[in-house]
PDB file of N, CA and C in Angstrom:
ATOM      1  N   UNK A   1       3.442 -17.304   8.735  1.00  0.00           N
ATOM      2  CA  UNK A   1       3.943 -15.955   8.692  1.00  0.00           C
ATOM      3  C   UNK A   1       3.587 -15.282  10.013  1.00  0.00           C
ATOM      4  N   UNK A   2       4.340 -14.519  10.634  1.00  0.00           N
ATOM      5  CA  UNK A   2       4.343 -13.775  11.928  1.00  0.00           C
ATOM      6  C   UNK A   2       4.272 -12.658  11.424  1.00  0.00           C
ATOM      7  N   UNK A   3       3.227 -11.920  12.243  1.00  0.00           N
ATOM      8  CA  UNK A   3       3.587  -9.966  12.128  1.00  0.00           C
ATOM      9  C   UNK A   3       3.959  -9.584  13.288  1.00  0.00           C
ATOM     10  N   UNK A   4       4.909  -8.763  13.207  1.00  0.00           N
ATOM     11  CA  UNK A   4       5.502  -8.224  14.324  1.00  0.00           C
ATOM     12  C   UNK A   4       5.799  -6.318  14.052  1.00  0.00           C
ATOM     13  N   UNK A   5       5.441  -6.094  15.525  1.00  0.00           N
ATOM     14  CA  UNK A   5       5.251  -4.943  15.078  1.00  0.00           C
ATOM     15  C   UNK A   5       6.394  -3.693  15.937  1.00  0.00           C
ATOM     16  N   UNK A   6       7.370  -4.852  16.126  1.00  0.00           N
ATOM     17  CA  UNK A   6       8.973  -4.275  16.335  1.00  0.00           C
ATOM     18  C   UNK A   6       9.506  -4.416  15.599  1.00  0.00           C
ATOM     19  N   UNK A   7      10.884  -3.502  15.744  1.00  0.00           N
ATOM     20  CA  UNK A   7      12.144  -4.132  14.769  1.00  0.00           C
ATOM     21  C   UNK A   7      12.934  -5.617  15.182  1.00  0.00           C
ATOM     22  N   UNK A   8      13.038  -6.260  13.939  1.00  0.00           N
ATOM     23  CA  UNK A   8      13.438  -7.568  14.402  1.00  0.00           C
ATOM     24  C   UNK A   8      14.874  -7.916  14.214  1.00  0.00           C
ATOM     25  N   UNK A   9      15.536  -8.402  15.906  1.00  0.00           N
ATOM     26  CA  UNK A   9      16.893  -8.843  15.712  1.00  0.00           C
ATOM     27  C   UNK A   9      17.149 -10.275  15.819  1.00  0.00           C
ATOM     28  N   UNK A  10      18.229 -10.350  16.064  1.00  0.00           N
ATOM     29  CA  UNK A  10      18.571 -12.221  16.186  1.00  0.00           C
ATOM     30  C   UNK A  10      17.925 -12.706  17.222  1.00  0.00           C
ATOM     31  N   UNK A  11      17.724 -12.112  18.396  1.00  0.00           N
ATOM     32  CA  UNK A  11      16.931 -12.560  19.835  1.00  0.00           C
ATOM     33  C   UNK A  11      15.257 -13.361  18.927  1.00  0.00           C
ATOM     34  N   UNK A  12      15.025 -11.920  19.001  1.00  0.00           N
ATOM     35  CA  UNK A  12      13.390 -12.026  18.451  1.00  0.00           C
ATOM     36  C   UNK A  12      13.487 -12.705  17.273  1.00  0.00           C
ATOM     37  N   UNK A  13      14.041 -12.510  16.672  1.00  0.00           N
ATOM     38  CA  UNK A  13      13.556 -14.082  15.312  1.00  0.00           C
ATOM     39  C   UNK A  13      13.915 -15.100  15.179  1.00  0.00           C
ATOM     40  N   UNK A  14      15.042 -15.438  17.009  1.00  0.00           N
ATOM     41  CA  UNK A  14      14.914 -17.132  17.688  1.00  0.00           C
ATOM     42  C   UNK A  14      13.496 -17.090  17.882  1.00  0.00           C
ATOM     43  N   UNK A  15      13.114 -16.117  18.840  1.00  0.00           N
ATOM     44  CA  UNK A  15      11.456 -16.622  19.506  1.00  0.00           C
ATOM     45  C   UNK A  15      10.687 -17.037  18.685  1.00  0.00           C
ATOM     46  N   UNK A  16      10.663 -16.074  17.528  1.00  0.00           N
ATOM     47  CA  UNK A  16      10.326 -16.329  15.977  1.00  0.00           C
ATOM     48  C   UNK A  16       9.969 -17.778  15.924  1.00  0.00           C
ATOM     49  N   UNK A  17      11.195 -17.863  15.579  1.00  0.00           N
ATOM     50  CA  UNK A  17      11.779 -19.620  15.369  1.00  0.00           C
ATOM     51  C   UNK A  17      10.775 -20.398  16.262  1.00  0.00           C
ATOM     52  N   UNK A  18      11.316 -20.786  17.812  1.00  0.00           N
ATOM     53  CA  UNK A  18      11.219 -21.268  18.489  1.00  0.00           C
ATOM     54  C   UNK A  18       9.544 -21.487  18.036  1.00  0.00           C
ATOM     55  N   UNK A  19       8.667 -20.663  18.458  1.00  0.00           N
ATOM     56  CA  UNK A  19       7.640 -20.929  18.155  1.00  0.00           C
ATOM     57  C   UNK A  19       6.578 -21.281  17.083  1.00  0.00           C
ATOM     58  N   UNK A  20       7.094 -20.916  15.594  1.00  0.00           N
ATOM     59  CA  UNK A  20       6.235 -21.007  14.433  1.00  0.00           C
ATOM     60  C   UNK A  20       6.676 -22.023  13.747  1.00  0.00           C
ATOM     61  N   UNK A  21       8.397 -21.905  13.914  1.00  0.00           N
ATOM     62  CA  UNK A  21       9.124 -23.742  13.145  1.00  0.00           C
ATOM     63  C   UNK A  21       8.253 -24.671  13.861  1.00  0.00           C
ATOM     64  N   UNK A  22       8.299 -25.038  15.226  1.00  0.00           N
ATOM     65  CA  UNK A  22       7.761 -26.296  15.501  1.00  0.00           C
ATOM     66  C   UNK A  22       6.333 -26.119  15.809  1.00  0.00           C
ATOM     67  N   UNK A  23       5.275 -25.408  15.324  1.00  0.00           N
ATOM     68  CA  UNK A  23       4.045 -25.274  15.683  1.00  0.00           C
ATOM     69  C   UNK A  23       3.907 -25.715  13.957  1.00  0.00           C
ATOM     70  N   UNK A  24       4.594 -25.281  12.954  1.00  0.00           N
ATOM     71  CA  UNK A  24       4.444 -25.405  11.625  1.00  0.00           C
ATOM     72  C   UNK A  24       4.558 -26.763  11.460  1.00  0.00           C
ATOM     73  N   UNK A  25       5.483 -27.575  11.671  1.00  0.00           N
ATOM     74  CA  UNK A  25       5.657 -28.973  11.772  1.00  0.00           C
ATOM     75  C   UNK A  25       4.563 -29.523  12.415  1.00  0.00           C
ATOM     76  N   UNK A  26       4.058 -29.596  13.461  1.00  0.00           N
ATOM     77  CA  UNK A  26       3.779 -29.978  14.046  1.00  0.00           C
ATOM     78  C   UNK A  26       2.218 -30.212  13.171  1.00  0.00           C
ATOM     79  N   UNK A  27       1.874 -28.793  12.825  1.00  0.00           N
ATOM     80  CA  UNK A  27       0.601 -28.962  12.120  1.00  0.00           C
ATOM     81  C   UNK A  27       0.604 -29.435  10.833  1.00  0.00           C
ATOM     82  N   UNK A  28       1.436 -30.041   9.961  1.00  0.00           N
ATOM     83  CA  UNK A  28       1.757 -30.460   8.649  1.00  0.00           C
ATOM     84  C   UNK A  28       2.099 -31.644   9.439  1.00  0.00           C
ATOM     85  N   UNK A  29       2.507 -32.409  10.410  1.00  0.00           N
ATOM     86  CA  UNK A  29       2.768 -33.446  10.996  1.00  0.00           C
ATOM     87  C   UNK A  29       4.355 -34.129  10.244  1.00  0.00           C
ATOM     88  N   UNK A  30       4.834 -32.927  10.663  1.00  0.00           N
ATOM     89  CA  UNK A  30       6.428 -33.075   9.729  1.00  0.00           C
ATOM     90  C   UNK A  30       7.555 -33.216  10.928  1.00  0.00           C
ATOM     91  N   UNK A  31       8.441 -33.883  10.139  1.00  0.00           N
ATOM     92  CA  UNK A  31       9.771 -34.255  11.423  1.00  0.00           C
ATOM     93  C   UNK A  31      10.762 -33.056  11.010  1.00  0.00           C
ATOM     94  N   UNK A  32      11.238 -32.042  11.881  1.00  0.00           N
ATOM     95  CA  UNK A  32      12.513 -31.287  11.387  1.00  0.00           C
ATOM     96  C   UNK A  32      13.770 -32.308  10.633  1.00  0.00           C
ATOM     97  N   UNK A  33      13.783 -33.489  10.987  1.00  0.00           N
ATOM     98  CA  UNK A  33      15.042 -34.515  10.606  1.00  0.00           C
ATOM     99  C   UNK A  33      14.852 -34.319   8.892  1.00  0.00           C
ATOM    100  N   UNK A  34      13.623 -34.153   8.419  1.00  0.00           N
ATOM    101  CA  UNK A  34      13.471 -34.299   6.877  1.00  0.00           C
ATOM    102  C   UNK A  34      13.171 -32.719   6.176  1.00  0.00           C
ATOM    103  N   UNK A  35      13.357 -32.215   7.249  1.00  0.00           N
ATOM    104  CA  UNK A  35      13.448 -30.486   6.652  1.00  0.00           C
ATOM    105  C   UNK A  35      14.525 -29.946   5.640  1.00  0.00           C
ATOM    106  N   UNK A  36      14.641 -29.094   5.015  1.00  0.00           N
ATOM    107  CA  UNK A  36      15.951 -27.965   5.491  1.00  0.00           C
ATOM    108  C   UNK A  36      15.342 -26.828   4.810  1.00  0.00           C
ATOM    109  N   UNK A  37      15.293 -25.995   5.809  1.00  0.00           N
ATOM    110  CA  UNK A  37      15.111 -24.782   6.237  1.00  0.00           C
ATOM    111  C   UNK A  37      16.192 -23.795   5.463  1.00  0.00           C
ATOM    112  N   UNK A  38      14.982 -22.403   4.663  1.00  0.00           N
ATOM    113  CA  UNK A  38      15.974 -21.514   3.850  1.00  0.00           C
ATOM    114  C   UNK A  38      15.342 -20.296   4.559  1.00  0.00           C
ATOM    115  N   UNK A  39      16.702 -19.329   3.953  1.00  0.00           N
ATOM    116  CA  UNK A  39      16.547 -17.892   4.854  1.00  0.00           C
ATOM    117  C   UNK A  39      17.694 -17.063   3.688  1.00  0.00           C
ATOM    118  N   UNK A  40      17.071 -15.897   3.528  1.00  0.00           N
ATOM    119  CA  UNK A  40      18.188 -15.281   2.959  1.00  0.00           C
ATOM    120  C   UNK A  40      19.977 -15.256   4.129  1.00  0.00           C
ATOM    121  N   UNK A  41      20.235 -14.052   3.615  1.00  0.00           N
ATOM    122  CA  UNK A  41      21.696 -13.662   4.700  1.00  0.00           C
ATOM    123  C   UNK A  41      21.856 -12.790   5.448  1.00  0.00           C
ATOM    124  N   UNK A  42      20.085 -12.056   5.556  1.00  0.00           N
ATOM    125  CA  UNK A  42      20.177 -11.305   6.338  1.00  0.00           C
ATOM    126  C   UNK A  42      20.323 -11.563   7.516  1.00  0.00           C
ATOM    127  N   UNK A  43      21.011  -9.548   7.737  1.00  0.00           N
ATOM    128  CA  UNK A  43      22.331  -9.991   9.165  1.00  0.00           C
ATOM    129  C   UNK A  43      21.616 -10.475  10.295  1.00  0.00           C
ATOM    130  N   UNK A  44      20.142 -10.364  10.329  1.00  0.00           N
ATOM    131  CA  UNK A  44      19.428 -10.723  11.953  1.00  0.00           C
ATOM    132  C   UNK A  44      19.503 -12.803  11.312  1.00  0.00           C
ATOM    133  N   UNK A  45      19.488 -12.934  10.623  1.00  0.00           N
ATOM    134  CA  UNK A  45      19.293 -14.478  10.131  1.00  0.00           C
ATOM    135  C   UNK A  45      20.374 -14.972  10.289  1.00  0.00           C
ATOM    136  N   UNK A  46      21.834 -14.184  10.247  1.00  0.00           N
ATOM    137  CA  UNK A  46      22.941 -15.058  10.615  1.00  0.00           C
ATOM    138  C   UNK A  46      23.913 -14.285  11.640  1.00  0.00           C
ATOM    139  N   UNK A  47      22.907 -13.619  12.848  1.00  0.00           N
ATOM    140  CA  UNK A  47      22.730 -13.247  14.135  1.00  0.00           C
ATOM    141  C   UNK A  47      23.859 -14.676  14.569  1.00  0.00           C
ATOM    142  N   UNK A  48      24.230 -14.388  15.913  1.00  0.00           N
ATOM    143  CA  UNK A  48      24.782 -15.259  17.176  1.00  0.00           C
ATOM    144  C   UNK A  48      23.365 -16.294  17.356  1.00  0.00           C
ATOM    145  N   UNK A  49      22.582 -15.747  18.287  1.00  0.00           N
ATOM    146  CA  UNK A  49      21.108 -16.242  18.503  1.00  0.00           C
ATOM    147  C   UNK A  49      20.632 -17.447  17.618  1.00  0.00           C
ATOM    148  N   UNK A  50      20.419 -17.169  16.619  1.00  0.00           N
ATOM    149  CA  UNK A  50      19.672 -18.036  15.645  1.00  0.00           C
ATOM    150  C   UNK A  50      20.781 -18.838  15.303  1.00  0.00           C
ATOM    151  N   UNK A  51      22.186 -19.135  14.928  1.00  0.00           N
ATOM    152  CA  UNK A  51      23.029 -19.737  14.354  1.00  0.00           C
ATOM    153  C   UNK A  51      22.713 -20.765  15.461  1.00  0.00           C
ATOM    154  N   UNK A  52      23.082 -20.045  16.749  1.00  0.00           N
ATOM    155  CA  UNK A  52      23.086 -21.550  17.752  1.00  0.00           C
ATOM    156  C   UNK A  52      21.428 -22.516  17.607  1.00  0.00           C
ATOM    157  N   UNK A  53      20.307 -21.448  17.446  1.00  0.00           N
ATOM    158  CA  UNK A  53      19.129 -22.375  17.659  1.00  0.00           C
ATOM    159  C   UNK A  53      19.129 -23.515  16.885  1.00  0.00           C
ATOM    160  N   UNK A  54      19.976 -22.836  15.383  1.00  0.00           N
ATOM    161  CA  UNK A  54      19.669 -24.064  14.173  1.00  0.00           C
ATOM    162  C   UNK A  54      20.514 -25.354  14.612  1.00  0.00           C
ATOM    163  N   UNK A  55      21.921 -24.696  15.059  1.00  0.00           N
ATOM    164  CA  UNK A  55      22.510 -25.910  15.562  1.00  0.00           C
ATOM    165  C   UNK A  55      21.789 -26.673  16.675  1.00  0.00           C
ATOM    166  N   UNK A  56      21.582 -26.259  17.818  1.00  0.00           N
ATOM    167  CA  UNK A  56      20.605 -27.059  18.799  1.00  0.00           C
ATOM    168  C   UNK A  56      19.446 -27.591  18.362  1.00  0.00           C
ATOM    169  N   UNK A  57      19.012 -27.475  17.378  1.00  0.00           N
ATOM    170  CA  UNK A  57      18.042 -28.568  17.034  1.00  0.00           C
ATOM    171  C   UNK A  57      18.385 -29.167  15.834  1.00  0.00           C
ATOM    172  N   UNK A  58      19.472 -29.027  15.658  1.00  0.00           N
ATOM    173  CA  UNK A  58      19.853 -29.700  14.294  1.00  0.00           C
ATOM    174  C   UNK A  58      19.135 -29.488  13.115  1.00  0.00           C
ATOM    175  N   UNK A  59      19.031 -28.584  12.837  1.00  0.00           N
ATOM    176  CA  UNK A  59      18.036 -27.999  11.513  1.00  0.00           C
ATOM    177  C   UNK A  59      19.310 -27.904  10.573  1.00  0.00           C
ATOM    178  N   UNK A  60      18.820 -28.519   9.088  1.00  0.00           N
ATOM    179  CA  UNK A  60      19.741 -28.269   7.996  1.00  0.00           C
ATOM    180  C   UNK A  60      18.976 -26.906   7.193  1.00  0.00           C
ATOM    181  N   UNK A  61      20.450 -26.377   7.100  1.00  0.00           N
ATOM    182  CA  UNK A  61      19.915 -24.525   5.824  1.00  0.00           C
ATOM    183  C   UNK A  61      20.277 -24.874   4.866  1.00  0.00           C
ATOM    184  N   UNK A  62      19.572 -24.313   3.876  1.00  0.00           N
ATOM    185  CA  UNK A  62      20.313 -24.329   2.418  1.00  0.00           C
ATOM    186  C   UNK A  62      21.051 -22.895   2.275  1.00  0.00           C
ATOM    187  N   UNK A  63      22.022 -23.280   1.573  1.00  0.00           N
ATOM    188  CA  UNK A  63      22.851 -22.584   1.504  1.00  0.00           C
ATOM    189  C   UNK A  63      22.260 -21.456   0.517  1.00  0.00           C
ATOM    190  N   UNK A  64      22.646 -20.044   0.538  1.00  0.00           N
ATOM    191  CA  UNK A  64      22.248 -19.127  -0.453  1.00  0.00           C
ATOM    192  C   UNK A  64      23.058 -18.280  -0.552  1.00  0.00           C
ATOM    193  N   UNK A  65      23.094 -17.653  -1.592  1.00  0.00           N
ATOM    194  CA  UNK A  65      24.304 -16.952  -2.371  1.00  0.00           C
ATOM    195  C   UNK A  65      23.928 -15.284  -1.519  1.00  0.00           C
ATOM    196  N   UNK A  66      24.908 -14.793  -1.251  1.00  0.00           N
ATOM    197  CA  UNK A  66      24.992 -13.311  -1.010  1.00  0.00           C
ATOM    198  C   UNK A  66      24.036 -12.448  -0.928  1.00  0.00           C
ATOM    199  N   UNK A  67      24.223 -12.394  -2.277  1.00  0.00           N
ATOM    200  CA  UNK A  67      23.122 -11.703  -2.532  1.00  0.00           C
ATOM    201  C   UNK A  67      22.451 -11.995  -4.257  1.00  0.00           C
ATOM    202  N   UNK A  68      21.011 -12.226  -4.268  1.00  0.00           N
ATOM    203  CA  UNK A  68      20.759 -13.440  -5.144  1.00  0.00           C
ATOM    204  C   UNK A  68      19.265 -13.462  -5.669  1.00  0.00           C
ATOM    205  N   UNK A  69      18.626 -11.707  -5.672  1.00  0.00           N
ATOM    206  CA  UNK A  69      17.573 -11.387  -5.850  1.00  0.00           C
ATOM    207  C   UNK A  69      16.726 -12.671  -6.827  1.00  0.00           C
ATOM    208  N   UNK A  70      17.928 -12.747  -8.326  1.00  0.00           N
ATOM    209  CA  UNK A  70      17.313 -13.836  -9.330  1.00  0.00           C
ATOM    210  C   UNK A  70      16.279 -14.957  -8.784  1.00  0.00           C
ATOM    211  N   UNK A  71      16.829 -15.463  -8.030  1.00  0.00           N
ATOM    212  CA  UNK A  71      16.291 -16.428  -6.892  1.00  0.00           C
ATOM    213  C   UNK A  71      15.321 -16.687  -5.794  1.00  0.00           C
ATOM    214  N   UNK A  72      15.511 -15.192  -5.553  1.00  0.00           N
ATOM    215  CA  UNK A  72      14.228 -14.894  -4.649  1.00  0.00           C
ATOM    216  C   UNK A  72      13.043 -14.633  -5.410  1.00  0.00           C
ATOM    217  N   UNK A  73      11.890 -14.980  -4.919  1.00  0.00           N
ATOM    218  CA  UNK A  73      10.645 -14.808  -6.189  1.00  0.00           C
ATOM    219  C   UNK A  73       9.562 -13.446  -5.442  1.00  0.00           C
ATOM    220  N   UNK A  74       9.777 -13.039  -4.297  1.00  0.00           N
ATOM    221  CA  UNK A  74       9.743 -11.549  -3.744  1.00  0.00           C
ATOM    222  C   UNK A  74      10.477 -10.600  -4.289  1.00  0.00           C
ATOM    223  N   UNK A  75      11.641 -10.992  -5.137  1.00  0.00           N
ATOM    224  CA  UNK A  75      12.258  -9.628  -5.552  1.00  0.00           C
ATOM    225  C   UNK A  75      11.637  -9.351  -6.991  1.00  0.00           C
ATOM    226  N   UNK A  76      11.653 -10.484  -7.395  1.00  0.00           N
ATOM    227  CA  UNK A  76      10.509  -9.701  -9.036  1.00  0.00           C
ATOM    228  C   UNK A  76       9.588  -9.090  -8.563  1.00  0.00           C
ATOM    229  N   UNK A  77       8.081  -9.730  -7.351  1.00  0.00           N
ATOM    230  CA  UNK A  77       7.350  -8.763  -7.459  1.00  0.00           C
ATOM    231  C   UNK A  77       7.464  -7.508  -6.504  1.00  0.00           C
ATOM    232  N   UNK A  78       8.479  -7.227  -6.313  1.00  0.00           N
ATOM    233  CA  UNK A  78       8.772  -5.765  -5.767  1.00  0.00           C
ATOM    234  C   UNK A  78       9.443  -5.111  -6.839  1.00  0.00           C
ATOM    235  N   UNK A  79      10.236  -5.418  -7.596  1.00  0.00           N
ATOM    236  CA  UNK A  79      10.451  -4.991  -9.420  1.00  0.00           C
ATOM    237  C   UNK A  79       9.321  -4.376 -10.320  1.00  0.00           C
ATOM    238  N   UNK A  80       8.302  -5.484  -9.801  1.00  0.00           N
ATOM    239  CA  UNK A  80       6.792  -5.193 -10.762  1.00  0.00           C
ATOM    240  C   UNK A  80       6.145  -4.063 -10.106  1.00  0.00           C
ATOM    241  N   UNK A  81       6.303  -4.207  -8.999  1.00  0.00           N
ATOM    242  CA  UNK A  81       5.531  -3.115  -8.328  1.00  0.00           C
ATOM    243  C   UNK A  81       6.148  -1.466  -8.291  1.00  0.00           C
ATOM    244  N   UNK A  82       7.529  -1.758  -8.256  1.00  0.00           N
ATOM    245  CA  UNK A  82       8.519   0.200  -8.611  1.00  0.00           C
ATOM    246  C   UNK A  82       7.849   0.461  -9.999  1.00  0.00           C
ATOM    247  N   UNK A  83       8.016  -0.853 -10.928  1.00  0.00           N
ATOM    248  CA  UNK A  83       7.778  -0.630 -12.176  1.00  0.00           C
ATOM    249  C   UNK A  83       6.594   0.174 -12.723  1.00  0.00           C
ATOM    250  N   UNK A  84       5.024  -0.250 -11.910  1.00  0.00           N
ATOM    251  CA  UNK A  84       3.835   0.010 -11.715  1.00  0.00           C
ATOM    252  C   UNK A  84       3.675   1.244 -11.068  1.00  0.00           C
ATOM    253  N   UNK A  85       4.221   1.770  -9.991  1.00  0.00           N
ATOM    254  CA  UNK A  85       4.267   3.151  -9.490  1.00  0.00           C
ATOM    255  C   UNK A  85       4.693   3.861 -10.170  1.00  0.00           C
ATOM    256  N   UNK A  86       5.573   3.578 -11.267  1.00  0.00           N
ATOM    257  CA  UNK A  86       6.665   4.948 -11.548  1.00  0.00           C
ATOM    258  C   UNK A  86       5.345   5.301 -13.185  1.00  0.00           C
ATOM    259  N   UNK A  87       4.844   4.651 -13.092  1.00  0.00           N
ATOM    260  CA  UNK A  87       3.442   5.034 -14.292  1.00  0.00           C
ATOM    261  C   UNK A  87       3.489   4.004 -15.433  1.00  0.00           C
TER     262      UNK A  87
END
């Protein structure tokens, strides 16, 4: 996980990329060839920038639906948590 303490576009979450994908591999001693790499649809995730990085290194995505909270397991606990504020 990266903290960043700009707003993040397609540029910056190649660098993103560039640096934490293969430092992550690298330390799990993993080949990208046996990856595939998920990301929601957000618009900085299917940016110009990043579309080409995945292609230049040949990274496989899984595919994900639109929009697909069910699926995401961050959107329940942000559910639990409105739920918990509101009393």
């Amino acid at each position: 996980m990266s903290w960043l303490q700009s707003n993040v576009n397609g540029e910056l979450y190649t660098s993103v990329l560039e640096e934490e994908y293969k430092e992550t591999l690298k330390y799990y001693g993993l080949q990208s060839k046996d990856m595939i790499f998920q990301q929601d649809n957000a618009s900085i995730h299917c940016a110009s920038a990043p579309s080409k990085w995945f292609q230049k290194n040949k990274i496989k995505l899984l595919s994900w639906p639109a929009y697909s909270p069910d699926l995401n397991p961050i959107e329940n606990a942000w559910a639990m948590l409105k739920r918990r504020n509101r009393g």
